[in-house]
C-alpha atoms as a PDB file:
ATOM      1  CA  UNK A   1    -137.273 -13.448 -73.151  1.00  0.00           C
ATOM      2  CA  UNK A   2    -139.666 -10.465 -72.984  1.00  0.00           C
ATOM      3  CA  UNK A   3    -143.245 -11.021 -71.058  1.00  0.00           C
ATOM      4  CA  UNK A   4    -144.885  -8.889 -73.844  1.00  0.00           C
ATOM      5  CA  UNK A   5    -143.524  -8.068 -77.045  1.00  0.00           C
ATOM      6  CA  UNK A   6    -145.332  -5.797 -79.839  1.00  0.00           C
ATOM      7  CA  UNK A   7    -143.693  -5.696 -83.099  1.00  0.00           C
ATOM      8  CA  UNK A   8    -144.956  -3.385 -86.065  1.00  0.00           C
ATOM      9  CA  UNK A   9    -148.487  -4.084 -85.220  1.00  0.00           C
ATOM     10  CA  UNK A  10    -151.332  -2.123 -87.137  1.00  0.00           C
ATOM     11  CA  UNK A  11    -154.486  -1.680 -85.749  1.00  0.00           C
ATOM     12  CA  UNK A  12    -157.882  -1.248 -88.096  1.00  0.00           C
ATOM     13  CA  UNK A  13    -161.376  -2.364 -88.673  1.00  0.00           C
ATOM     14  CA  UNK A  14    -162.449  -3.768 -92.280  1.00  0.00           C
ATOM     15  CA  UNK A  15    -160.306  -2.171 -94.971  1.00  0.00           C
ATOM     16  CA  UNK A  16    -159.612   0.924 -92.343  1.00  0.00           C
ATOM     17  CA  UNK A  17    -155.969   1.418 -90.858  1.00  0.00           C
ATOM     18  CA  UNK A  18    -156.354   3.329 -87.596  1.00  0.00           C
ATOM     19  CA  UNK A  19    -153.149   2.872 -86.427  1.00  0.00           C
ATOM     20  CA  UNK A  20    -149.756   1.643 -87.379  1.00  0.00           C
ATOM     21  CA  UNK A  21    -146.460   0.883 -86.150  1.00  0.00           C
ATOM     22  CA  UNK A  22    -146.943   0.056 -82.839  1.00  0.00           C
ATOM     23  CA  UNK A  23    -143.517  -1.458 -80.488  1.00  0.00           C
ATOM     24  CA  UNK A  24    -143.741  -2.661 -77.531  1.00  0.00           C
ATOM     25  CA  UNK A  25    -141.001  -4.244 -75.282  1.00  0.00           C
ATOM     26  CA  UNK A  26    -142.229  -5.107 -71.680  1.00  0.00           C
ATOM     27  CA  UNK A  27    -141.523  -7.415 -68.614  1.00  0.00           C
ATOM     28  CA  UNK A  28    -143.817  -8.446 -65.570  1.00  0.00           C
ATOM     29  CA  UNK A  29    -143.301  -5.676 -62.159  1.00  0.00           C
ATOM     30  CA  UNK A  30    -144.546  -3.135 -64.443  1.00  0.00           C
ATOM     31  CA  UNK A  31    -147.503  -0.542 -64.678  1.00  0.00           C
ATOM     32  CA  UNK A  32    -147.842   0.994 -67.942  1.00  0.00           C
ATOM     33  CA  UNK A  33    -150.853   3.915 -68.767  1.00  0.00           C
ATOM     34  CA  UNK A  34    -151.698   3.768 -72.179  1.00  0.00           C
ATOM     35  CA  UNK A  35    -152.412   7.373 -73.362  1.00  0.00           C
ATOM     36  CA  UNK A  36    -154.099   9.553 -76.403  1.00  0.00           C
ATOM     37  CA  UNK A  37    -156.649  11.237 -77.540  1.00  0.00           C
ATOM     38  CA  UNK A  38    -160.287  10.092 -78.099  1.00  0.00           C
ATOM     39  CA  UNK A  39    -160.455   7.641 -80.906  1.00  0.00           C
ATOM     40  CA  UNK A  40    -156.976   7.024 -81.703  1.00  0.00           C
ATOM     41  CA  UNK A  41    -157.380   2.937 -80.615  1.00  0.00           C
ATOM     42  CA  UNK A  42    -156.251   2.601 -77.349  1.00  0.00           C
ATOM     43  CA  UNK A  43    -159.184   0.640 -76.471  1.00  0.00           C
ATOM     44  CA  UNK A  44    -158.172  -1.656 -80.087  1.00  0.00           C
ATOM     45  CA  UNK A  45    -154.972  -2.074 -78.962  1.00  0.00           C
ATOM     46  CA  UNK A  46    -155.376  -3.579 -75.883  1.00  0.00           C
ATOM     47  CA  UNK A  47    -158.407  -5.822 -76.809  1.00  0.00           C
ATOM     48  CA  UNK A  48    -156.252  -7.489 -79.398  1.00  0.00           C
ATOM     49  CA  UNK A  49    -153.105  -8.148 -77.210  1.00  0.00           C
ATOM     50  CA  UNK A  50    -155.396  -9.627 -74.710  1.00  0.00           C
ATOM     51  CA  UNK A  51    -156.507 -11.908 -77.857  1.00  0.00           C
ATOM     52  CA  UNK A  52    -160.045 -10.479 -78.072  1.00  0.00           C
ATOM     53  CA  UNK A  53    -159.430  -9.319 -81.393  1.00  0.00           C
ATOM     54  CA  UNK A  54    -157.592 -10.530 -84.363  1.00  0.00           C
ATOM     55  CA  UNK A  55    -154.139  -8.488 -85.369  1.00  0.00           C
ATOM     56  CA  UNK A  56    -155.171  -6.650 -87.943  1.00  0.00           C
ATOM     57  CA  UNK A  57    -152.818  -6.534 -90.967  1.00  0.00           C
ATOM     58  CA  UNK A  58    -149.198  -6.820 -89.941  1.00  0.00           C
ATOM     59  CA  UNK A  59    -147.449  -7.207 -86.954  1.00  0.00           C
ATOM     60  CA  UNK A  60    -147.079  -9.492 -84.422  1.00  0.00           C
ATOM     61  CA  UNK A  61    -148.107  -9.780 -80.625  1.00  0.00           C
ATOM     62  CA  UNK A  62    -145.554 -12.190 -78.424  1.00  0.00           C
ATOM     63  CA  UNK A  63    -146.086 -13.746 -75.098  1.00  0.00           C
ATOM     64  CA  UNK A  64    -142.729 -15.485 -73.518  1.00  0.00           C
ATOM     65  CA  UNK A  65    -141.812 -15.759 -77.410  1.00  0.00           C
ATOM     66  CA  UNK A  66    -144.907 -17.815 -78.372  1.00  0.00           C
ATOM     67  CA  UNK A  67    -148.409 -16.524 -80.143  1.00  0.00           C
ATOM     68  CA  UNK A  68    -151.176 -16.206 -78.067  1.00  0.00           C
ATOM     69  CA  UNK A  69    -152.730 -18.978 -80.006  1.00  0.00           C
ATOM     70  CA  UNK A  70    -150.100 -21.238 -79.305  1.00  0.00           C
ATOM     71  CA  UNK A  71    -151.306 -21.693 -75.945  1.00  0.00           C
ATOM     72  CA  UNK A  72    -153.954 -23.728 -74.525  1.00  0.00           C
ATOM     73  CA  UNK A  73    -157.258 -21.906 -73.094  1.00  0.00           C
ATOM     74  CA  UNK A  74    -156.448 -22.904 -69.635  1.00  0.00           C
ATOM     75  CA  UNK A  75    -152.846 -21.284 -70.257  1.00  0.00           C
ATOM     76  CA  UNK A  76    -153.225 -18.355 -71.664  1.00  0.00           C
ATOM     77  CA  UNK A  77    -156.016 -17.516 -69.268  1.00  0.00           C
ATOM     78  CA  UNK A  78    -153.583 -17.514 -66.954  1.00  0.00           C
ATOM     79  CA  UNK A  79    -151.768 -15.292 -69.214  1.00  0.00           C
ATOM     80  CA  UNK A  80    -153.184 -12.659 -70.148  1.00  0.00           C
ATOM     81  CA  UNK A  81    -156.478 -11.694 -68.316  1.00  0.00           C
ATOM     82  CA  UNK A  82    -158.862  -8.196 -69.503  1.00  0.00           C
ATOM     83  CA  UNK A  83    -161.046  -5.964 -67.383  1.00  0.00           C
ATOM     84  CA  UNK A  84    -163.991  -4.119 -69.723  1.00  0.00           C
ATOM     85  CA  UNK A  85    -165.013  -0.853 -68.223  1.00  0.00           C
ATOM     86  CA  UNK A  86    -168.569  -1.965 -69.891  1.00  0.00           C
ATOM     87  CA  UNK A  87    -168.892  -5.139 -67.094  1.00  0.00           C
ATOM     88  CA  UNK A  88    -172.237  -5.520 -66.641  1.00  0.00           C
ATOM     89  CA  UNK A  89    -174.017  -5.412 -63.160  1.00  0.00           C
ATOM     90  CA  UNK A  90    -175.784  -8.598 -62.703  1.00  0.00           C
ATOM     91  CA  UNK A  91    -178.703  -7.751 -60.507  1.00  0.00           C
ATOM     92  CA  UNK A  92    -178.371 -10.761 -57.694  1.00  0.00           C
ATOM     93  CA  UNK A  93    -174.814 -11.636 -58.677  1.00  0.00           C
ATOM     94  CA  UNK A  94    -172.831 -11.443 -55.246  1.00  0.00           C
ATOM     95  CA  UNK A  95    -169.293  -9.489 -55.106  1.00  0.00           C
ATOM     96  CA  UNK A  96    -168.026 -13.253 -54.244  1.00  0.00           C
ATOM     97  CA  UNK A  97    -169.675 -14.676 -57.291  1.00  0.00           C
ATOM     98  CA  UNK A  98    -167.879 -11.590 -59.642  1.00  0.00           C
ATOM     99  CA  UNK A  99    -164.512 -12.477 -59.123  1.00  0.00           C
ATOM    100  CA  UNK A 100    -164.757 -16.208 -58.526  1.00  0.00           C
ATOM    101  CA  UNK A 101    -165.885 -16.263 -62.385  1.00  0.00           C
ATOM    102  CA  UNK A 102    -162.791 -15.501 -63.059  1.00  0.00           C
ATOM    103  CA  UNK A 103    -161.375 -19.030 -61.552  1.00  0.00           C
ATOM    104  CA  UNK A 104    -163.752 -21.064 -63.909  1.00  0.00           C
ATOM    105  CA  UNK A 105    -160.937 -22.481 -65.860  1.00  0.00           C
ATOM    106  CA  UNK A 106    -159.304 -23.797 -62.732  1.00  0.00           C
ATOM    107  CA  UNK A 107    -162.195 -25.252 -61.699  1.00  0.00           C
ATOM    108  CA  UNK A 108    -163.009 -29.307 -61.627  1.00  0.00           C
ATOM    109  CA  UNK A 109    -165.419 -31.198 -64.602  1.00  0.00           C
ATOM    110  CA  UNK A 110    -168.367 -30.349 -63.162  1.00  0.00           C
ATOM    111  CA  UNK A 111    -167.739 -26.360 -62.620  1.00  0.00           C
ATOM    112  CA  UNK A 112    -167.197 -26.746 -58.749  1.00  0.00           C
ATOM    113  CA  UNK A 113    -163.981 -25.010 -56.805  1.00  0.00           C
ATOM    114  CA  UNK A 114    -161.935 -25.631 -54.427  1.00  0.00           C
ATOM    115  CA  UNK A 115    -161.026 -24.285 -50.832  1.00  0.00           C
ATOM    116  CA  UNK A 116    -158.372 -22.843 -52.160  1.00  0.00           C
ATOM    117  CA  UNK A 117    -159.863 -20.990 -54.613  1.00  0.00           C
ATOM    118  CA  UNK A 118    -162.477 -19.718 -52.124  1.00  0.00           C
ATOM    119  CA  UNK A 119    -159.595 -18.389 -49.909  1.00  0.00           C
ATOM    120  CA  UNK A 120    -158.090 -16.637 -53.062  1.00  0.00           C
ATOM    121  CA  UNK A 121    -161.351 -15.169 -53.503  1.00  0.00           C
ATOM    122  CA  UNK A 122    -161.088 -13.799 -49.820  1.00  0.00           C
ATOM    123  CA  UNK A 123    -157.675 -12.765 -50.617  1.00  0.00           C
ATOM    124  CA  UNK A 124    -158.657 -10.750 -53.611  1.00  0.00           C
ATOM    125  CA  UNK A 125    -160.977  -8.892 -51.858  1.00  0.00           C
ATOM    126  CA  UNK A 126    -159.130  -7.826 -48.900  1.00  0.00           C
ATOM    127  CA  UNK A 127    -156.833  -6.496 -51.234  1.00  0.00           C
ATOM    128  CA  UNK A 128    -158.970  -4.413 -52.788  1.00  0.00           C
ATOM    129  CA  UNK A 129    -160.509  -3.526 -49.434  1.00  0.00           C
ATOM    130  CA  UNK A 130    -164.025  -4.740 -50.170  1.00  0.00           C
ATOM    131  CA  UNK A 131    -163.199  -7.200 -47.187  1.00  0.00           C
ATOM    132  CA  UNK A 132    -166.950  -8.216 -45.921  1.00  0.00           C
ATOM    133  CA  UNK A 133    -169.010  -7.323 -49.176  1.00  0.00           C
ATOM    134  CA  UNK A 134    -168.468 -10.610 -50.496  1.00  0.00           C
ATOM    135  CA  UNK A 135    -172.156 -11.084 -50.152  1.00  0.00           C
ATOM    136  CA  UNK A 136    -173.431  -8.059 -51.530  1.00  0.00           C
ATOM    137  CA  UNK A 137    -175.731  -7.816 -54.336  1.00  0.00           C
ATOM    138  CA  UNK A 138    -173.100  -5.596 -57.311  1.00  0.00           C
ATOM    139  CA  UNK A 139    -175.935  -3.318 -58.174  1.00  0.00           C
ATOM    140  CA  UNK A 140    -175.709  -1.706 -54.874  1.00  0.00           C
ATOM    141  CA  UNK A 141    -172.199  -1.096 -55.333  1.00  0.00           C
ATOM    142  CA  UNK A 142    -170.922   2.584 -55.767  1.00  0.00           C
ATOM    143  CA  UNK A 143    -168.894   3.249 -58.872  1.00  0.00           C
ATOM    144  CA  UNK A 144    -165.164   3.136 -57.260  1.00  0.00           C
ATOM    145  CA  UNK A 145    -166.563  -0.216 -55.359  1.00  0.00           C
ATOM    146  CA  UNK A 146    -167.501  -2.088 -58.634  1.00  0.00           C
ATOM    147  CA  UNK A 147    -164.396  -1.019 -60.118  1.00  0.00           C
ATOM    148  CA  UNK A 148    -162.500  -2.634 -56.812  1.00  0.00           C
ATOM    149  CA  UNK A 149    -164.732  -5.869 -57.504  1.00  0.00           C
ATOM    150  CA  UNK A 150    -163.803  -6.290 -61.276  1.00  0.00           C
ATOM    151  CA  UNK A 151    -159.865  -6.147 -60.570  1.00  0.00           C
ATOM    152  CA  UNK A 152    -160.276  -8.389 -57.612  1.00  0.00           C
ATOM    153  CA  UNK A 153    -161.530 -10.574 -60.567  1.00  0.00           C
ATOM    154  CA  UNK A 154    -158.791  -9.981 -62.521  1.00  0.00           C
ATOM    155  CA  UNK A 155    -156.253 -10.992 -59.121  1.00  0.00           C
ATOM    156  CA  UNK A 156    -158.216 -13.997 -59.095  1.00  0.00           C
ATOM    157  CA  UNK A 157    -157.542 -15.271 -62.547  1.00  0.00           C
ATOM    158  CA  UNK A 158    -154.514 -14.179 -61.603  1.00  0.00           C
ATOM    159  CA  UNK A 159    -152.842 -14.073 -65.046  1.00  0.00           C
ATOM    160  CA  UNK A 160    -149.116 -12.462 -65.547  1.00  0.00           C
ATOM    161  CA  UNK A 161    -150.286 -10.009 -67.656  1.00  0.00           C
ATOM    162  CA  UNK A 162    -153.414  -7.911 -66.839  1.00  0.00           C
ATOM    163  CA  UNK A 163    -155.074  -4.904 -69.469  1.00  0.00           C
ATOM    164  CA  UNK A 164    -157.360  -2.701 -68.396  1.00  0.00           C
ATOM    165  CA  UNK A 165    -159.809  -0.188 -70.793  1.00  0.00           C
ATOM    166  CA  UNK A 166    -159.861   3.276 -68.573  1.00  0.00           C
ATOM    167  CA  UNK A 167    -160.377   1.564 -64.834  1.00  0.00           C
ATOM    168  CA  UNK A 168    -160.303   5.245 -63.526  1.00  0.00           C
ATOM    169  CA  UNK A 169    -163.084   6.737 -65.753  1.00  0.00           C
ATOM    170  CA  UNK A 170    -166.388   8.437 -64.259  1.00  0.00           C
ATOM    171  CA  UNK A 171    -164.753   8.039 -60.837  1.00  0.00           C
ATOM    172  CA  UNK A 172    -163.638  11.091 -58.563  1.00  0.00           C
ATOM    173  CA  UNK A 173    -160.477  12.323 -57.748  1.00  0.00           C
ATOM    174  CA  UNK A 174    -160.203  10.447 -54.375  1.00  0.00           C
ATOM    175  CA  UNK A 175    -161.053   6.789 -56.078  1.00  0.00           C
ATOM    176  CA  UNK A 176    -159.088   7.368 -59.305  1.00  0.00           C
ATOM    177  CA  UNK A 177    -155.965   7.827 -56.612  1.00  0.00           C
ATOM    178  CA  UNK A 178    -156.574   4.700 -55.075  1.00  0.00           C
ATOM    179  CA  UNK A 179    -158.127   2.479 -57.789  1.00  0.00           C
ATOM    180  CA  UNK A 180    -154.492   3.417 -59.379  1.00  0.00           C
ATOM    181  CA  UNK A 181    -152.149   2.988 -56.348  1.00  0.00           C
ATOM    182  CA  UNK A 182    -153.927  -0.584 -56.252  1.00  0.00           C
ATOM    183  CA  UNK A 183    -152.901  -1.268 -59.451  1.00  0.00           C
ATOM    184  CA  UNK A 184    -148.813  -0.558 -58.857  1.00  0.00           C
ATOM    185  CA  UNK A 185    -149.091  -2.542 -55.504  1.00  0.00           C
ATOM    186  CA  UNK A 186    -150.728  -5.514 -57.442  1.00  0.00           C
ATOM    187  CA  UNK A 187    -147.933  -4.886 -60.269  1.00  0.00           C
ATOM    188  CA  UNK A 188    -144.767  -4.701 -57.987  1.00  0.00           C
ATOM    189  CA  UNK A 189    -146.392  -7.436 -55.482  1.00  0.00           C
ATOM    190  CA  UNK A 190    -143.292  -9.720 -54.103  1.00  0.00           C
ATOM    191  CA  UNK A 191    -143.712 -13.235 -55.413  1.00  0.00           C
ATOM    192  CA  UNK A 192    -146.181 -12.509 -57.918  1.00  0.00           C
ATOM    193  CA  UNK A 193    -145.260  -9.364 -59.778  1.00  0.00           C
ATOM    194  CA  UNK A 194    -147.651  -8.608 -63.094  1.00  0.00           C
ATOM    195  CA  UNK A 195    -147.247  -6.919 -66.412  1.00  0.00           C
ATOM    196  CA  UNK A 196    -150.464  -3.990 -66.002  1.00  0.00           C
ATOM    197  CA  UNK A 197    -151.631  -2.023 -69.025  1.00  0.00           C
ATOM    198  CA  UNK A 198    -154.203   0.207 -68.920  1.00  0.00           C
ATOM    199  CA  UNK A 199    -155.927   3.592 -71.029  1.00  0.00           C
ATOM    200  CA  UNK A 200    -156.077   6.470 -69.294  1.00  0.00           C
ATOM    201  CA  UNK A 201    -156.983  10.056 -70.008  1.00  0.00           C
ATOM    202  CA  UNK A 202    -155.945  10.910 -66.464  1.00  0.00           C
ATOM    203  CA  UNK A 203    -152.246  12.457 -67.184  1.00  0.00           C
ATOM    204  CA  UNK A 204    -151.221  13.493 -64.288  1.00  0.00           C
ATOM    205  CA  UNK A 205    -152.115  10.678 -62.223  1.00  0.00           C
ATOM    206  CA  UNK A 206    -150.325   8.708 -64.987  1.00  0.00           C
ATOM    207  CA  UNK A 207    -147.247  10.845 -64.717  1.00  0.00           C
ATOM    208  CA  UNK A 208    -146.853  10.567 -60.667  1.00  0.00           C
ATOM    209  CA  UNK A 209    -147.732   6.755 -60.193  1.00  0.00           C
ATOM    210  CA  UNK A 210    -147.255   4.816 -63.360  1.00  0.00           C
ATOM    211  CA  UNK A 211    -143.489   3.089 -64.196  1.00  0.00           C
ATOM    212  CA  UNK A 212    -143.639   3.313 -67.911  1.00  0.00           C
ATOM    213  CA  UNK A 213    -145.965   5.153 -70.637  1.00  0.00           C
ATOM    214  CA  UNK A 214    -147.476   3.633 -73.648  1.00  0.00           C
ATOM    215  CA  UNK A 215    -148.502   7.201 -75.759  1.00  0.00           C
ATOM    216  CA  UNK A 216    -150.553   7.181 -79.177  1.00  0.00           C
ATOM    217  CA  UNK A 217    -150.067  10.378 -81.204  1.00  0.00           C
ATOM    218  CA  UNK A 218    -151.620  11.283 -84.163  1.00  0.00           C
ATOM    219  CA  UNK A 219    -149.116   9.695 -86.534  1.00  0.00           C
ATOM    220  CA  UNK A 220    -146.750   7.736 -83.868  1.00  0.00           C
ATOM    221  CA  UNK A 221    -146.618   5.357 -81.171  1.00  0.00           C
ATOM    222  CA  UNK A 222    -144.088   6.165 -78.178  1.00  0.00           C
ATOM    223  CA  UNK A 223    -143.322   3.844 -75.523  1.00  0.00           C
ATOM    224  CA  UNK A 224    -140.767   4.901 -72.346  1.00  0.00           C
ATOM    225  CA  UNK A 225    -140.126   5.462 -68.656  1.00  0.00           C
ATOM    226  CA  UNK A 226    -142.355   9.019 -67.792  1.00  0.00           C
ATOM    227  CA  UNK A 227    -138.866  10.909 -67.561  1.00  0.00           C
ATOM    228  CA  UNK A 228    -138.073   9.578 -71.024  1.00  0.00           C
ATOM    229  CA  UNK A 229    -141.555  10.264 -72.702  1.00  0.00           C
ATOM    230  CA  UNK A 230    -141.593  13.886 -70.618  1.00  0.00           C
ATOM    231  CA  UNK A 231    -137.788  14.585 -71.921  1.00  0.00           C
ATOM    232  CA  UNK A 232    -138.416  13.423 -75.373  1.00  0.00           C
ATOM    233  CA  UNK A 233    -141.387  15.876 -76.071  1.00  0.00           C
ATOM    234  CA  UNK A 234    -143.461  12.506 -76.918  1.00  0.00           C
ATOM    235  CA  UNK A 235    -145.855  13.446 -74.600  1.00  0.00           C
ATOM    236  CA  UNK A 236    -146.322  17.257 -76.449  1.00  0.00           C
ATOM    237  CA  UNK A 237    -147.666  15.244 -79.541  1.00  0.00           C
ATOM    238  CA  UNK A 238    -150.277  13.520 -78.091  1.00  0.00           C
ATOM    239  CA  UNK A 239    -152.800  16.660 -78.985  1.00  0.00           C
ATOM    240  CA  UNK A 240    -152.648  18.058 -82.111  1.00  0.00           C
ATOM    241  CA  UNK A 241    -154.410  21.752 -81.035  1.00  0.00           C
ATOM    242  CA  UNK A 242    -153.323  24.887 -81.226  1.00  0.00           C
ATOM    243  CA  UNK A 243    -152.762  26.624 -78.514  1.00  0.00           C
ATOM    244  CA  UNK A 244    -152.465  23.723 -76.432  1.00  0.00           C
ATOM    245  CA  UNK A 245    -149.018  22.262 -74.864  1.00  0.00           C
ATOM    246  CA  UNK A 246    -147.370  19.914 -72.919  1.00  0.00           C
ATOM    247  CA  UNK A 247    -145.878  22.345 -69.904  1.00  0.00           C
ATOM    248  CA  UNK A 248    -143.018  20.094 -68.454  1.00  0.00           C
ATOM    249  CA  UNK A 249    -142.263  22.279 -65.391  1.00  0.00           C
ATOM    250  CA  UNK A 250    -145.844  22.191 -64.237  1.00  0.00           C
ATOM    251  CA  UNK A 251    -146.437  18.397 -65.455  1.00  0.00           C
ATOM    252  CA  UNK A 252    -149.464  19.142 -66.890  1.00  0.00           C
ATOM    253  CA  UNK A 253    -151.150  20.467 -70.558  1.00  0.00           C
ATOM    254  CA  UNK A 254    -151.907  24.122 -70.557  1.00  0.00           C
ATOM    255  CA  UNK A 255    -153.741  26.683 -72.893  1.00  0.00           C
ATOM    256  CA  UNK A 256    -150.773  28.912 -74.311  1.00  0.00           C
ATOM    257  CA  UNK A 257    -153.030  31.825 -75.720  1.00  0.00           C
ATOM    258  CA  UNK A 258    -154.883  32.369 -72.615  1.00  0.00           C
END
């Protein structure tokens, strides 16, 4: 039985289709970038398989063969778990205090937890190597360090299946590297592998560290191992530009009438 399965879902808002015809076969000791262009619903997509949204129109969205819904709270956050790239900054919220939120559902009648969710806490952030700042305020965190503190969040609900909406985005070259080499370690971790979706417009980083590739075109959904999407020509229709195209020996999009 599949961890994730996606079957003919449409995507939309209201009476408006924005997408359609989206499959999706996938299994934990995975990371997956979603890709395509600006708008197409990538950020739709994965707010309605972590349940934040309702499936618009048809389709359906399977976890272990069962309906999100089918689940109780306390399961399915330990399901499916989502990290916002709009988290707010909580002036005099502690790193600590970010990612232990994400244990609340673990925690005892009266909201307290215990030692042994304080040493995943630890854990979580010694993975993401903000070892020590577990008492630091998160508005005096640099960009790449918040980012670190919201997926040590997600570790620490430590759900099989994590999404992300574009982790890497408005981060430099250095921390986009790392924030994404974090997520395939947490992915392929020995004991406790996850299922890791997230949007990207960062292609090439994609392309050299990701397992599989989730691409929305203009009219199609592809879904593959990067040698499949690169071999298939799925990833030449993500754009729809002229002039622009996918250039498979150099791995990246170039301008063909320059």
């Amino acid at each position: 039985m599949p961890l994730l399965s996606v079957s003919k879902l449409s995507l939309g808002y209201g009476d408006k289709q924005i997408f359609a015809g989206i499959n999706a076969c996938e299994d934990d000791g995975c990371l997956i970038a979603l890709l395509g262009s600006n708008g197409r619903g990538k950020s739709t997509l994965l707010r309605t398989i972590a349940g934040l949204e309702n499936i618009w129109g048809s389709g359906s969205i399977l976890y272990n063969g069962k309906t999100l819904d089918s689940y109780s709270r306390k399961e399915a956050s330990s399901l499916v778990s989502f990290v916002s790239p709009l988290a707010d900054r909580t002036k005099f919220l502690s790193v600590k205090d970010l990612a232990a939120i994400n244990s609340y559902f673990r925690t005892n009648w009266i909201g307290a937890s215990d030692p042994a969710e304080e040493k995943r806490v630890q854990e979580a952030l010694k993975m993401v190597g903000l070892e020590g700042f577990q008492d630091r305020d998160c508005t005096s965190l640099s960009d790449g360090e918040f980012q670190r503190a919201t997926i040590a969040g997600a570790i620490v609900q430590d759900s099989r299946i994590i999404l992300l909406d574009e982790p890497t985005a408005f981060l430099d070259v250095a921390n986009k590297f790392l924030v994404t080499r974090l997520l395939k370690q947490i992915a392929h971790k020995d004991g406790n592998r996850k299922l890791i979706v997230f949007s990207t417009h960062d292609l090439q980083l994609a392309l050299q560290i990701c397992d599989r590739l989730w691409i929305m075109t203009e009219e199609e959904f592809f879904s593959g191992s990067v040698d499949q999407m690169t071999e298939s020509g799925a990833i030449d229709k993500m754009f729809d530009v002229e002039g622009l195209a996918f250039d498979r020996e150099k791995m990246m999009f170039v301008c063909r009438d320059i």
